[in-house]
Structures are given as C-alpha cells and as structure tokens.
PDB file of N, CA and C in Angstrom:
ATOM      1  N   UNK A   1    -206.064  89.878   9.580  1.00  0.00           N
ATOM      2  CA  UNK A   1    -207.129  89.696  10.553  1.00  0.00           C
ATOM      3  C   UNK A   1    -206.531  88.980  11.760  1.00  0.00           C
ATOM      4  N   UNK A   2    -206.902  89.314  12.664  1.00  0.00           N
ATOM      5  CA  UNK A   2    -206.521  88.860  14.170  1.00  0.00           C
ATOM      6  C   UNK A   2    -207.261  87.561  14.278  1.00  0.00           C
ATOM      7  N   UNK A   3    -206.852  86.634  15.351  1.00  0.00           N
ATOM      8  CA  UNK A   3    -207.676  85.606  16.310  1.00  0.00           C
ATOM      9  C   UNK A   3    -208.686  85.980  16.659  1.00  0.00           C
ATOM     10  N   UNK A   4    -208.720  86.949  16.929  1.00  0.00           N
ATOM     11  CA  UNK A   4    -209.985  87.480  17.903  1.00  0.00           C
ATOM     12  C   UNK A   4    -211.279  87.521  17.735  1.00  0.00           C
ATOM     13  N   UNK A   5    -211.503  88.498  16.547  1.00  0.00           N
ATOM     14  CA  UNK A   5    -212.626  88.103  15.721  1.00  0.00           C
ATOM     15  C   UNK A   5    -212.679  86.931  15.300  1.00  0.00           C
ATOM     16  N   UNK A   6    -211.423  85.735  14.417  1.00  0.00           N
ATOM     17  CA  UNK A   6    -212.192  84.726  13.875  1.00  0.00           C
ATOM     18  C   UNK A   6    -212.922  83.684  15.502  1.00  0.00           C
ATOM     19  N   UNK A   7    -212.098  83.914  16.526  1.00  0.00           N
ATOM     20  CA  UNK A   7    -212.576  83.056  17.705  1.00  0.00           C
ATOM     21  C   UNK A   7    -213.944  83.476  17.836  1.00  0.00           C
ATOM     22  N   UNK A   8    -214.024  84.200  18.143  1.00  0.00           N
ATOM     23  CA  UNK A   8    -215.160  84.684  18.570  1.00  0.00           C
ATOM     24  C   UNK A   8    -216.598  84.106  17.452  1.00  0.00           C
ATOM     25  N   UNK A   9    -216.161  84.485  16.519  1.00  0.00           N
ATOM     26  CA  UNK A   9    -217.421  83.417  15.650  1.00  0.00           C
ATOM     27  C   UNK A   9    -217.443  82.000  15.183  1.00  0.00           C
ATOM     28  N   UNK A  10    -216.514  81.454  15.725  1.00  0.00           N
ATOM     29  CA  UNK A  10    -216.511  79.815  15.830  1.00  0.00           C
ATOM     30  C   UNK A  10    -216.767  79.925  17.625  1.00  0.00           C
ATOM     31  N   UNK A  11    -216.473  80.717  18.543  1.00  0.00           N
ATOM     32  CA  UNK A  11    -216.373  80.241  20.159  1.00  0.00           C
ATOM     33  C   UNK A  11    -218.109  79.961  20.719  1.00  0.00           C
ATOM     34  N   UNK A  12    -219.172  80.376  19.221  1.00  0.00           N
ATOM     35  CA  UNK A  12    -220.418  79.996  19.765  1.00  0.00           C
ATOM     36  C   UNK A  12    -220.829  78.343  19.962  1.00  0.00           C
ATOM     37  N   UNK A  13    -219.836  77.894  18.942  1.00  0.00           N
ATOM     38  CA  UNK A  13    -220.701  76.473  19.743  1.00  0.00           C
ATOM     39  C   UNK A  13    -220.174  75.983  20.507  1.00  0.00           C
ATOM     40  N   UNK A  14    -218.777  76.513  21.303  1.00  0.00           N
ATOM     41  CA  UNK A  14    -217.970  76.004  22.181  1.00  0.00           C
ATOM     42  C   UNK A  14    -218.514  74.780  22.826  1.00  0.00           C
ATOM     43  N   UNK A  15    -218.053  73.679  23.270  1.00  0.00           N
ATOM     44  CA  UNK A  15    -218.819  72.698  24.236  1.00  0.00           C
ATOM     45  C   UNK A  15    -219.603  72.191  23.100  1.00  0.00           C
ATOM     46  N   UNK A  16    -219.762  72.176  21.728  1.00  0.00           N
ATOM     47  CA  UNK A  16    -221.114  71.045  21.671  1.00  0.00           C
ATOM     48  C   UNK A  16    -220.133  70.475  20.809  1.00  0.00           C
ATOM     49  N   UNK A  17    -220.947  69.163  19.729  1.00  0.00           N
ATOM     50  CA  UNK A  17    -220.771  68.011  19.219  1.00  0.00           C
ATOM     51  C   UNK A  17    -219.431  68.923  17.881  1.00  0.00           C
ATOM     52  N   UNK A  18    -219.757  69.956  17.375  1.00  0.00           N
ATOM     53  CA  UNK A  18    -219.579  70.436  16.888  1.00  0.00           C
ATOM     54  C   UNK A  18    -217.923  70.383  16.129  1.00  0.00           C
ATOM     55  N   UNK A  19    -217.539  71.599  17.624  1.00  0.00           N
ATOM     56  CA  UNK A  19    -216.114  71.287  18.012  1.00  0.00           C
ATOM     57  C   UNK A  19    -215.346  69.563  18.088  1.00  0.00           C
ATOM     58  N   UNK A  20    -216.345  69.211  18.520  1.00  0.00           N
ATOM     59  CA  UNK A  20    -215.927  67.411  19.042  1.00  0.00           C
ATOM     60  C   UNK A  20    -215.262  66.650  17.772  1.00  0.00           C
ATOM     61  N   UNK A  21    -216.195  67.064  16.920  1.00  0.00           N
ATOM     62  CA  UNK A  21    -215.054  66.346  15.502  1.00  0.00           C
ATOM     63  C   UNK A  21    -214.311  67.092  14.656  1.00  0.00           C
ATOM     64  N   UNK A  22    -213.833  68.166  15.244  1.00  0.00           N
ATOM     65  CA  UNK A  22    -212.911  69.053  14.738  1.00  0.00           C
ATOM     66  C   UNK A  22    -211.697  69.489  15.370  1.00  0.00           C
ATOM     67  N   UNK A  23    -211.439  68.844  15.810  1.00  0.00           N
ATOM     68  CA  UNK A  23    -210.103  69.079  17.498  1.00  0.00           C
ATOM     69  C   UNK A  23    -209.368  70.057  16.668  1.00  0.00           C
ATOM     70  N   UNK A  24    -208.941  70.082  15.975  1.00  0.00           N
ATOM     71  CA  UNK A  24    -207.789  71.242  15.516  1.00  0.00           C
ATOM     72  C   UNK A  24    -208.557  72.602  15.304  1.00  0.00           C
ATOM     73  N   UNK A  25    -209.791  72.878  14.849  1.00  0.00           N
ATOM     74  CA  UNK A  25    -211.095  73.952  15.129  1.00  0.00           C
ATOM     75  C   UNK A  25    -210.747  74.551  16.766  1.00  0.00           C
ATOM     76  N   UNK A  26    -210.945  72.811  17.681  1.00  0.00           N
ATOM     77  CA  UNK A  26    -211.273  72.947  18.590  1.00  0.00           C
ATOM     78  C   UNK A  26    -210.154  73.439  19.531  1.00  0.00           C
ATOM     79  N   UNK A  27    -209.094  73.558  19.402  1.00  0.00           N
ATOM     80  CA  UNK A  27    -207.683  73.720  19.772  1.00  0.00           C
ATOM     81  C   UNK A  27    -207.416  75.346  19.570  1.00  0.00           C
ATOM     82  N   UNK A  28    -207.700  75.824  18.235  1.00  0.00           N
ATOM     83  CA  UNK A  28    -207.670  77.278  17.620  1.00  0.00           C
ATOM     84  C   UNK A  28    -208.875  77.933  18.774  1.00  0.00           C
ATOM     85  N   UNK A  29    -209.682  77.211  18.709  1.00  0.00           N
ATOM     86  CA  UNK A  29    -211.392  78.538  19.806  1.00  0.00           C
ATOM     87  C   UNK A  29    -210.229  78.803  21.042  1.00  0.00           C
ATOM     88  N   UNK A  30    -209.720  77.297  21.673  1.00  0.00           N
ATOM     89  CA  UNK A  30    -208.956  77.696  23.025  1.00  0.00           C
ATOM     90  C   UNK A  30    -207.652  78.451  23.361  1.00  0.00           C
ATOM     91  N   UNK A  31    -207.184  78.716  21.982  1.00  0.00           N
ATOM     92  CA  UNK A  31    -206.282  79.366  22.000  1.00  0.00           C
ATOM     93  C   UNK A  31    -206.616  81.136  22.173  1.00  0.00           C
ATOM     94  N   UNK A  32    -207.707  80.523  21.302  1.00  0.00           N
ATOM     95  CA  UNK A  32    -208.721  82.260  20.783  1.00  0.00           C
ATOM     96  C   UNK A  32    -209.199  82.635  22.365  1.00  0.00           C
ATOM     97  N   UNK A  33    -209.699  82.140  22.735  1.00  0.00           N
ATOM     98  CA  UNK A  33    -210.356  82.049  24.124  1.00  0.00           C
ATOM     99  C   UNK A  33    -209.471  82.502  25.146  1.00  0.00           C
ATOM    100  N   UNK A  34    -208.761  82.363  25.104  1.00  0.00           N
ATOM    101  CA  UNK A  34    -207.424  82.433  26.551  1.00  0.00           C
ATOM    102  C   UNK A  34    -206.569  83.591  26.264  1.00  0.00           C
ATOM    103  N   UNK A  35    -206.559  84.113  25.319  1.00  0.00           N
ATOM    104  CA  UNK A  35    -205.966  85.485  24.831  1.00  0.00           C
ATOM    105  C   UNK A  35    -206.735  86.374  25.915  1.00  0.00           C
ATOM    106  N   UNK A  36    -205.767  87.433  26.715  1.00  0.00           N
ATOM    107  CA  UNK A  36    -206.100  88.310  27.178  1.00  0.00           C
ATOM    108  C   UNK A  36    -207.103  89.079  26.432  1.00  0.00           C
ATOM    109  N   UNK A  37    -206.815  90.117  25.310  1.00  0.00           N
ATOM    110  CA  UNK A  37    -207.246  90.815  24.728  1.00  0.00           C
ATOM    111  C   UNK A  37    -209.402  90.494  24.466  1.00  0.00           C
ATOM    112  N   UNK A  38    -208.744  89.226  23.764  1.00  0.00           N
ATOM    113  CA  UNK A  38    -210.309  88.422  23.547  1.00  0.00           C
ATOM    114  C   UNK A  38    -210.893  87.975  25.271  1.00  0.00           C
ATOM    115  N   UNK A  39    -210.970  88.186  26.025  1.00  0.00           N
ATOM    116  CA  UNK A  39    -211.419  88.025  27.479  1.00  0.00           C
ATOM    117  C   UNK A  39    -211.810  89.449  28.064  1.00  0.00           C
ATOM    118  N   UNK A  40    -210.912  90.347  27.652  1.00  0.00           N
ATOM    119  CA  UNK A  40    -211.498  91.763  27.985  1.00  0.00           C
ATOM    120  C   UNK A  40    -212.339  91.857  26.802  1.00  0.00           C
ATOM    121  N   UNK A  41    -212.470  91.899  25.870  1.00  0.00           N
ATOM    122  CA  UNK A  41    -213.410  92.650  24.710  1.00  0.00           C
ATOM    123  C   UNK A  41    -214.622  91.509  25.253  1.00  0.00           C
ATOM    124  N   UNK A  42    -214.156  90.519  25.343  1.00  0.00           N
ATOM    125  CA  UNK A  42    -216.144  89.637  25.385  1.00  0.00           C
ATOM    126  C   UNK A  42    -216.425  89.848  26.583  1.00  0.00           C
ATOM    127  N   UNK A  43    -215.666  90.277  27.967  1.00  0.00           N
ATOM    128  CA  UNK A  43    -216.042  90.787  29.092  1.00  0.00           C
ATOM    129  C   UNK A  43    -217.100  92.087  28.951  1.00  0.00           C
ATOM    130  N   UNK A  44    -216.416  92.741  28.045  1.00  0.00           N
ATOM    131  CA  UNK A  44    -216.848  94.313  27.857  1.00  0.00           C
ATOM    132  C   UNK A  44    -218.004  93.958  27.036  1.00  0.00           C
ATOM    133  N   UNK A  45    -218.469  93.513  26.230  1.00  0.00           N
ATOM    134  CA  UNK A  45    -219.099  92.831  25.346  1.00  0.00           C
ATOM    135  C   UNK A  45    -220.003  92.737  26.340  1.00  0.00           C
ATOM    136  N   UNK A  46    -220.131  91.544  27.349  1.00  0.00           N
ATOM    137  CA  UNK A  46    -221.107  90.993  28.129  1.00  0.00           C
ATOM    138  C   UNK A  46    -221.768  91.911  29.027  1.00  0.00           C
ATOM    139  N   UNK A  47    -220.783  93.371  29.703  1.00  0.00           N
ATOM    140  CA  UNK A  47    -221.163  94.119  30.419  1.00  0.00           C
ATOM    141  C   UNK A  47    -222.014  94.762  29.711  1.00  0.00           C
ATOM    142  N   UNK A  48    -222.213  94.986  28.382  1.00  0.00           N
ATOM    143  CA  UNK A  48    -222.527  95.986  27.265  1.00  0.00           C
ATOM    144  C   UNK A  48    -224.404  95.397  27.328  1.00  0.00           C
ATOM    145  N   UNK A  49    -224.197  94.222  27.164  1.00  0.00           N
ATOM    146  CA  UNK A  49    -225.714  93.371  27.078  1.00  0.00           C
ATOM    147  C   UNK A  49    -225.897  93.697  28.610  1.00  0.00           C
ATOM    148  N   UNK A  50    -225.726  93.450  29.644  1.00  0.00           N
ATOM    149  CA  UNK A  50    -226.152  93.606  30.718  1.00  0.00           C
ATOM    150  C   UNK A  50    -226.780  94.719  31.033  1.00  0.00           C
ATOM    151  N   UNK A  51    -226.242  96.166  30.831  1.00  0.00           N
ATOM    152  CA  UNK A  51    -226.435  97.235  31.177  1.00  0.00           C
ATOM    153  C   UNK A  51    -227.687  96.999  30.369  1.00  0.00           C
ATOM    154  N   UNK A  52    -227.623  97.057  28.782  1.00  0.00           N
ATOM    155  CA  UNK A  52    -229.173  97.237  28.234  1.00  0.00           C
ATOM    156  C   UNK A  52    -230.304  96.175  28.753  1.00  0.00           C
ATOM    157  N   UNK A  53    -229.825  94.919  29.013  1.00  0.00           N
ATOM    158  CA  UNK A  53    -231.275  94.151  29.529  1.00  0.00           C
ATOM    159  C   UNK A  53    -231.357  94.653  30.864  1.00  0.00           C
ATOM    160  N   UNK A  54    -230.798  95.767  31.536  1.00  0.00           N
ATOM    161  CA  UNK A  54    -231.290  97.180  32.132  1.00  0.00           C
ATOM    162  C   UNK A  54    -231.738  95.861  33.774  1.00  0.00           C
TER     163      UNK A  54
END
C-alpha cells in the first residue's frame, strides 16, 4: 500500500488537537501531503465535488 491512501485518511483532521499529540502521525500526513502524486489526485478529487455541487 502506498502513502497516499493511508494520508489521505488520517489528512482529515489535519490542524486539530488530534495530530497535536501525535507529532510522528503528524510528520507522516506532511509527508503524505506534499507528495506530488497525492496533490494531483485530491486536486482532481476536489474538482470532482465541485463539478457535482454543479
């Protein structure tokens, strides 16, 4: 399994208390996060919701 997917389902609480007492969690999302690959797919992702809330 890639970064990508696991980032992506820890990158929801990004910013809260969450991450805050988990720095090494919190270290892995930003790594997950900054990957090209994972920036185009949640880009594409976001365009995907956009188009349907039309």
């Amino acid at each position: 399994m890639s970064a990508g997917p696991i980032a992506t389902m820890i990158a929801g609480p990004s910013g809260s208390e969450l991450l805050a007492t988990a720095p090494n969690v919190a270290a892995y999302v930003a790594r997950g996060e900054a990957r090209p690959a994972f920036r185009r797919a949640f880009a594409a992702q976001a365009a995907a919701f956009e188009r349907e809330a039309g």
